[in-house]
N, C-alpha and C. Protein backbone atom coordinates (compact mmCIF):
# COMPACT_ATOMS: atom_id res chain seq x y z
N UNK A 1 0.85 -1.17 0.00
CA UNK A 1 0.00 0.00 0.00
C UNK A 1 0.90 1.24 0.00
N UNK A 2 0.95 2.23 -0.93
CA UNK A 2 1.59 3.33 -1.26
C UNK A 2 0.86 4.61 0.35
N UNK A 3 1.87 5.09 0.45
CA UNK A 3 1.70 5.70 1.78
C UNK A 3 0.63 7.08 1.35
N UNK A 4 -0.26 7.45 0.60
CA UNK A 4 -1.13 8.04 0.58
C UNK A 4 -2.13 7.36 0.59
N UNK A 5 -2.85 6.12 0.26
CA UNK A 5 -3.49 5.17 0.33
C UNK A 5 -3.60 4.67 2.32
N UNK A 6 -2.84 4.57 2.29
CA UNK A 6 -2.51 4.10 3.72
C UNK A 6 -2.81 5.36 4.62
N UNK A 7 -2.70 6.49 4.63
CA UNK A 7 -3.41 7.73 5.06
C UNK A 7 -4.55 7.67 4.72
N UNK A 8 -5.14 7.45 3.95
CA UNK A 8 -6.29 7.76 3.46
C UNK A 8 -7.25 6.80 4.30
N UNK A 9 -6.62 5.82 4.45
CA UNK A 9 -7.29 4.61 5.17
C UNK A 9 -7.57 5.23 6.67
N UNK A 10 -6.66 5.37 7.11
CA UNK A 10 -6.27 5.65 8.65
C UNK A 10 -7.18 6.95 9.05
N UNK A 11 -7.68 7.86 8.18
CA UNK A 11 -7.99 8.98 8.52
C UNK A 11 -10.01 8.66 8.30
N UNK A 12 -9.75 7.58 7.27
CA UNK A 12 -11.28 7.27 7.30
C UNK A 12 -11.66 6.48 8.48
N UNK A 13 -10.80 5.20 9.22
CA UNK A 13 -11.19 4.84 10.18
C UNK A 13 -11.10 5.68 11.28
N UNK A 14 -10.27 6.91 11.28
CA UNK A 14 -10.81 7.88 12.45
C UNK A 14 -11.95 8.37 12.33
N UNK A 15 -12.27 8.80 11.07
CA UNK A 15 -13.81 9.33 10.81
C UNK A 15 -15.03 8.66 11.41
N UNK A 16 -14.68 7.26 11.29
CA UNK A 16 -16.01 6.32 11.40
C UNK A 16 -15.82 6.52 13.16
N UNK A 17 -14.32 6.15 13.37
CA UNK A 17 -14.64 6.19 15.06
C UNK A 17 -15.19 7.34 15.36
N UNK A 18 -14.93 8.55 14.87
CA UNK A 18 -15.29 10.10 15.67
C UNK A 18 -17.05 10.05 15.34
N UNK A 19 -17.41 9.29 14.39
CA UNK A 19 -18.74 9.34 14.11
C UNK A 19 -19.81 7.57 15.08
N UNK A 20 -18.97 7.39 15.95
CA UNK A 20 -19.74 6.09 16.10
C UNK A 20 -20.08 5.08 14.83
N UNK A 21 -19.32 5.11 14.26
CA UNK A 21 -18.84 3.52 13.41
C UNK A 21 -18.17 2.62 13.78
N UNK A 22 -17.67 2.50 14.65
CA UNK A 22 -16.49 1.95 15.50
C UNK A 22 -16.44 0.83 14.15
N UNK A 23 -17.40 0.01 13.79
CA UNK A 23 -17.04 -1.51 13.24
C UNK A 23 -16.85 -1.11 12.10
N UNK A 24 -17.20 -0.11 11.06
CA UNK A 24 -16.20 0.29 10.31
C UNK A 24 -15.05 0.44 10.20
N UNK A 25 -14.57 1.10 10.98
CA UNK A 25 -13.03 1.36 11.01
C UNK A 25 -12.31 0.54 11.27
N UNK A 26 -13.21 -0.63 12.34
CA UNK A 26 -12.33 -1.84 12.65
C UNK A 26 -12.36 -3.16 10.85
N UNK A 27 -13.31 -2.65 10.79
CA UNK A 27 -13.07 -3.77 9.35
C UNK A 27 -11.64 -2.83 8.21
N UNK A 28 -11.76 -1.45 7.91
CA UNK A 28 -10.13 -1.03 7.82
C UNK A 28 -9.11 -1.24 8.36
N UNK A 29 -9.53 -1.06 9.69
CA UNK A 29 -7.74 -1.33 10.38
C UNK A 29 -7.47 -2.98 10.11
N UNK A 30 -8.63 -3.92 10.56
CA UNK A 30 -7.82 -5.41 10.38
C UNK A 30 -7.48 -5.61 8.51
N UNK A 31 -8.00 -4.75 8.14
CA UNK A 31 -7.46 -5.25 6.54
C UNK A 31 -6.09 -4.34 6.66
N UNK A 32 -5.72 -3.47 7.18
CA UNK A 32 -4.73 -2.86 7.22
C UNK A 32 -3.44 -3.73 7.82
N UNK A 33 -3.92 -4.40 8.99
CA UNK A 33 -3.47 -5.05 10.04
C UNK A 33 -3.02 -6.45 9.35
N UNK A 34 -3.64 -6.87 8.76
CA UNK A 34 -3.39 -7.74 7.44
C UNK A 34 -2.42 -7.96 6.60
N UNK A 35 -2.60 -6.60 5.78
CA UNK A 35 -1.45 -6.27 4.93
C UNK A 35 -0.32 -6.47 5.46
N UNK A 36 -0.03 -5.21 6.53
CA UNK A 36 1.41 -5.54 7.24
C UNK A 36 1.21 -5.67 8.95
N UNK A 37 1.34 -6.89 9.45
CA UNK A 37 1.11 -7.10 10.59
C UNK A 37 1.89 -5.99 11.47
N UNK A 38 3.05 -5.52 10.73
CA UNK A 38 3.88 -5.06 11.73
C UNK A 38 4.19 -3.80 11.83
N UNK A 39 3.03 -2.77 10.92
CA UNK A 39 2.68 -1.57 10.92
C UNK A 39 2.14 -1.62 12.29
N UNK A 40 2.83 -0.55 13.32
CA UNK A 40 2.88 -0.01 14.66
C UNK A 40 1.47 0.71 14.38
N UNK A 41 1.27 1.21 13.32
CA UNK A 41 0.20 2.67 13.73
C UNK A 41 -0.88 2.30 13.52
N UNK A 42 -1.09 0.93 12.71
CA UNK A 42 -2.53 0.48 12.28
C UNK A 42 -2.90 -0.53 13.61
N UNK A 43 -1.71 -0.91 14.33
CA UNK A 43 -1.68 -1.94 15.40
C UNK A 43 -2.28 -1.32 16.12
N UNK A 44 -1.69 -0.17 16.86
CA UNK A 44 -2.37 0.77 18.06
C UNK A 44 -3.63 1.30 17.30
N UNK A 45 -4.41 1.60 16.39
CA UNK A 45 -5.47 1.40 16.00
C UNK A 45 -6.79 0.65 16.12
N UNK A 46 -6.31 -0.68 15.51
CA UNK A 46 -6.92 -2.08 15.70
C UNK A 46 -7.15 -2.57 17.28
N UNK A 47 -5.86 -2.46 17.89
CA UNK A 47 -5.87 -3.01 19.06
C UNK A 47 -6.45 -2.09 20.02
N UNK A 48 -7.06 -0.67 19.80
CA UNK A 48 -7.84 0.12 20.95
C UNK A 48 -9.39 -0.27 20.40
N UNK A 49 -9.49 -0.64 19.02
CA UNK A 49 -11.02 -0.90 18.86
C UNK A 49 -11.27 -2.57 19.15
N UNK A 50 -10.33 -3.48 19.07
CA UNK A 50 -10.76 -4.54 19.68
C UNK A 50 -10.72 -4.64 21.32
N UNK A 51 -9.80 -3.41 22.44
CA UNK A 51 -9.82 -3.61 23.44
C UNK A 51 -11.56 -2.48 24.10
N UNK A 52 -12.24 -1.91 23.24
CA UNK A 52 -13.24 -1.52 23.18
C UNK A 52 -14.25 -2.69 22.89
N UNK A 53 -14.05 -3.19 21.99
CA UNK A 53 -15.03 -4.39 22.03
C UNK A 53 -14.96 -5.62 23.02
N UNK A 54 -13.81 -5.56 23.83
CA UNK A 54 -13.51 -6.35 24.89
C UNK A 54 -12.98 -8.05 24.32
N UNK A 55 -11.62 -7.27 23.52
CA UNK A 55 -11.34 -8.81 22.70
C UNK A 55 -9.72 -8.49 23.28
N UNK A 56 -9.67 -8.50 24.24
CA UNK A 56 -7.98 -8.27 25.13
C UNK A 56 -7.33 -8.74 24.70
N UNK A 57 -7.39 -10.53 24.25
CA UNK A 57 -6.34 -11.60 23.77
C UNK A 57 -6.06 -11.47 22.87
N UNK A 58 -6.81 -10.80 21.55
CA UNK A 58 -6.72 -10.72 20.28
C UNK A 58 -5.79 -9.61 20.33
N UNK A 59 -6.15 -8.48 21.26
CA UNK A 59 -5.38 -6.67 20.92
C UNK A 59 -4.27 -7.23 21.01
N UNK A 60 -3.98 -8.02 22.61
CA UNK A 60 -2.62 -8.34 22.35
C UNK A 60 -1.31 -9.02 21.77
N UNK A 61 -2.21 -10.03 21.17
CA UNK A 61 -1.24 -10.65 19.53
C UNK A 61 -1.38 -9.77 19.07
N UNK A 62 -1.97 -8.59 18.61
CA UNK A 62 -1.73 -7.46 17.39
C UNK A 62 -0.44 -6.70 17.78
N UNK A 63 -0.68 -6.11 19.12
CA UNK A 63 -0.03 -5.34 19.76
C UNK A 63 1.65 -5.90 19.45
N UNK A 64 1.62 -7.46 20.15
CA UNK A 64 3.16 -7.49 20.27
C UNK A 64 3.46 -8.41 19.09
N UNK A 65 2.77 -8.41 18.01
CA UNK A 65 3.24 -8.69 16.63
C UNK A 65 3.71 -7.52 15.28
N UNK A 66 3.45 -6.13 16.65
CA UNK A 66 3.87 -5.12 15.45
C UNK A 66 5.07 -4.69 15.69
N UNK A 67 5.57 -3.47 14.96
CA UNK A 67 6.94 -3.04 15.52
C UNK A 67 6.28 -1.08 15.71
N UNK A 68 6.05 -1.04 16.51
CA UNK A 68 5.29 0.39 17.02
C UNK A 68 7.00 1.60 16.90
N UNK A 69 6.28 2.76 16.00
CA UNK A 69 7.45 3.82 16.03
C UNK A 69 7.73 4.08 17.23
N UNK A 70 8.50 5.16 17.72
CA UNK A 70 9.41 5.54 18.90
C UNK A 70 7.99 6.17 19.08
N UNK A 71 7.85 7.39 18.62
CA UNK A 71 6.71 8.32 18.88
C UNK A 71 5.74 7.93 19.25
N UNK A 72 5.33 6.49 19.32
CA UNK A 72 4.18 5.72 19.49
C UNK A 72 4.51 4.59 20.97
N UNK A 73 5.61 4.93 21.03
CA UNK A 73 6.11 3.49 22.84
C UNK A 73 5.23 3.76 23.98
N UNK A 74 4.30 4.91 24.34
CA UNK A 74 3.31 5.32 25.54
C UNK A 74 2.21 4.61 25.18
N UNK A 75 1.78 4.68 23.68
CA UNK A 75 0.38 4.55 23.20
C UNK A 75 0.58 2.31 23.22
N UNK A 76 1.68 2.62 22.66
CA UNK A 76 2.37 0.40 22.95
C UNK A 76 2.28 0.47 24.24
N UNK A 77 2.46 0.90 25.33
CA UNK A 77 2.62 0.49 26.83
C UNK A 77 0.92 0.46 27.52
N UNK A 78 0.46 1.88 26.97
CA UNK A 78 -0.81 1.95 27.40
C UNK A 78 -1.84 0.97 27.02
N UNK A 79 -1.64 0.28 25.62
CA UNK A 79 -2.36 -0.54 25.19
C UNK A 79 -2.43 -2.38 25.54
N UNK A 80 -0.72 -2.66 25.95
CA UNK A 80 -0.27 -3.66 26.17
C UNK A 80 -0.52 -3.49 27.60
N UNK A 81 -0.57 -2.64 28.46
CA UNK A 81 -1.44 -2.61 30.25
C UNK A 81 -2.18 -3.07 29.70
N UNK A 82 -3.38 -2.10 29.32
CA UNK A 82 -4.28 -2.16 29.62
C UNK A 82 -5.44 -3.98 28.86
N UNK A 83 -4.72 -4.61 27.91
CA UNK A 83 -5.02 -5.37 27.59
C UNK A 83 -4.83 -6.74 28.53
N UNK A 84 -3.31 -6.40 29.25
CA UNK A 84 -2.77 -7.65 30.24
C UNK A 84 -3.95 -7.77 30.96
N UNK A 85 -4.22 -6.33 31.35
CA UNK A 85 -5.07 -6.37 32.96
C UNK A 85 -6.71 -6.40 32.30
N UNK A 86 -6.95 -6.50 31.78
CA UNK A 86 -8.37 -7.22 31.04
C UNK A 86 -8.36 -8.63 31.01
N UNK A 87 -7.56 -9.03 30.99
CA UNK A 87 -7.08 -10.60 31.23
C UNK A 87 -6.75 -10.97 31.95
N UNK A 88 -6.94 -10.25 33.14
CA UNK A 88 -6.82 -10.54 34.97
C UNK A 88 -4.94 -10.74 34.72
N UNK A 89 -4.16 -10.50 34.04
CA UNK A 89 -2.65 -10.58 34.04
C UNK A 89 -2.57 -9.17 35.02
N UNK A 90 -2.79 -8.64 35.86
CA UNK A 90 -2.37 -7.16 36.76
C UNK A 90 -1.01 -7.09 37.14
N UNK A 91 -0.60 -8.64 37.45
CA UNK A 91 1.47 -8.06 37.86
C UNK A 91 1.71 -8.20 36.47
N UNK A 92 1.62 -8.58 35.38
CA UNK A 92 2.41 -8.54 34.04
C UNK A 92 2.05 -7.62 33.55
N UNK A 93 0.80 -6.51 33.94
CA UNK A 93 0.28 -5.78 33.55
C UNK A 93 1.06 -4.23 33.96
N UNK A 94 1.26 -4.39 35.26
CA UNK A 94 1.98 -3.28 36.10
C UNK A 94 3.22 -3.59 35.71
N UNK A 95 4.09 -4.60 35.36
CA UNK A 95 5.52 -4.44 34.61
C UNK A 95 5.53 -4.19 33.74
N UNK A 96 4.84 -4.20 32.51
CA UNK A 96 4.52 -3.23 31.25
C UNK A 96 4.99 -1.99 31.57
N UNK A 97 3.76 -1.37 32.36
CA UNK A 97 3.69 -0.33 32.91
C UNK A 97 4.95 0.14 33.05
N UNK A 98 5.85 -0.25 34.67
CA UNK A 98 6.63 0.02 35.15
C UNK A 98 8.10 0.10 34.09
N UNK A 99 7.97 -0.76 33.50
CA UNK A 99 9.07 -0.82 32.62
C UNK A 99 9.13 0.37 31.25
N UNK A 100 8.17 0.55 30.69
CA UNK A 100 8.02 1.90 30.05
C UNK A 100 8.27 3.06 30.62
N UNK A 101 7.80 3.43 32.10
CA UNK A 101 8.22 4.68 33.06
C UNK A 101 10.05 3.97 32.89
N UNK A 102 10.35 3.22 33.43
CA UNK A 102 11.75 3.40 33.57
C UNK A 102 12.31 3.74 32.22
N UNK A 103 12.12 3.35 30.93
CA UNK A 103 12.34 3.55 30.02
C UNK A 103 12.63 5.04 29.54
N UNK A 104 12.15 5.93 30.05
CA UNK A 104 11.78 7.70 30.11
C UNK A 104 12.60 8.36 30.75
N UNK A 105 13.02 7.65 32.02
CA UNK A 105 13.90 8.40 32.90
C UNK A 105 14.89 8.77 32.36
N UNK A 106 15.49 9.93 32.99
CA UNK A 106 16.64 10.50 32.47
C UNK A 106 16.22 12.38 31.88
N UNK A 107 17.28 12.93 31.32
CA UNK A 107 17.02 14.22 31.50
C UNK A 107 16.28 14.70 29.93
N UNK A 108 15.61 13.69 29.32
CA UNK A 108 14.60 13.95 28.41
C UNK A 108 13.39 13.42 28.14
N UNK A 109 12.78 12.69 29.92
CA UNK A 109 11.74 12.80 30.18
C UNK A 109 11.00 13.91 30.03
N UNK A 110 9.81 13.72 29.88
CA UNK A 110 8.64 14.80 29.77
C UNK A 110 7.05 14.06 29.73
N UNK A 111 6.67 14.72 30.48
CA UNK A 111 5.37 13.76 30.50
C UNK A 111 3.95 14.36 30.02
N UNK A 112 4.90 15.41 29.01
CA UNK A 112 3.40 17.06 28.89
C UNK A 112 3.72 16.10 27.15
């Protein structure tokens, strides 16, 4: 998929979400998710509308089958919590967690 195509996609499944389509956008993102499993941005996509539909196990094979950009490691941590601990995983859930905060430390933390 040529990277205007692939925008084009991404911006329509925001549309459907901002409009209550949710299952629209989710039938884009998993064809997206498809294409390249290991597109980070369609992952954190897919995997907040299946952890909305309450499919935890699924977000998280998406989640840790992608390779998520740098700019995107809060939105991978937040998603990979919050999926553990939907799955009653809460200590694997809080080391996610914890391990991303340590990840930050240092003098180019920022949390704004």
């Amino acid at each position: 998929m040529i990277s205007e195509e692939r925008q084009f996609m991404l911006t329509a499944a925001w549309l459907f979400v901002r409009h209550g389509r949710s299952e629209r956008a989710r039938v884009i993102m998993e064809a997206m998710q498809e294409e390249n499993p290991r597109d980070g941005v369609a992952a954190a996509a897919l995997a907040e509308l299946l952890l909305a539909a309450g499919e935890a196990e699924r977000a998280l094979r998406v989640i840790r089958s992608a390779d998520f950009p740098v700019e995107l490691s809060r939105a991978e941590a937040v998603l990979e919590s919050r999926a553990l601990s939907m799955l009653g995983r809460e200590q694997e859930s809080e080391r996610r967690w914890k391990r991303y905060l340590a990840s930050k430390k240092g003098e180019t933390r920022s949390w704004i």
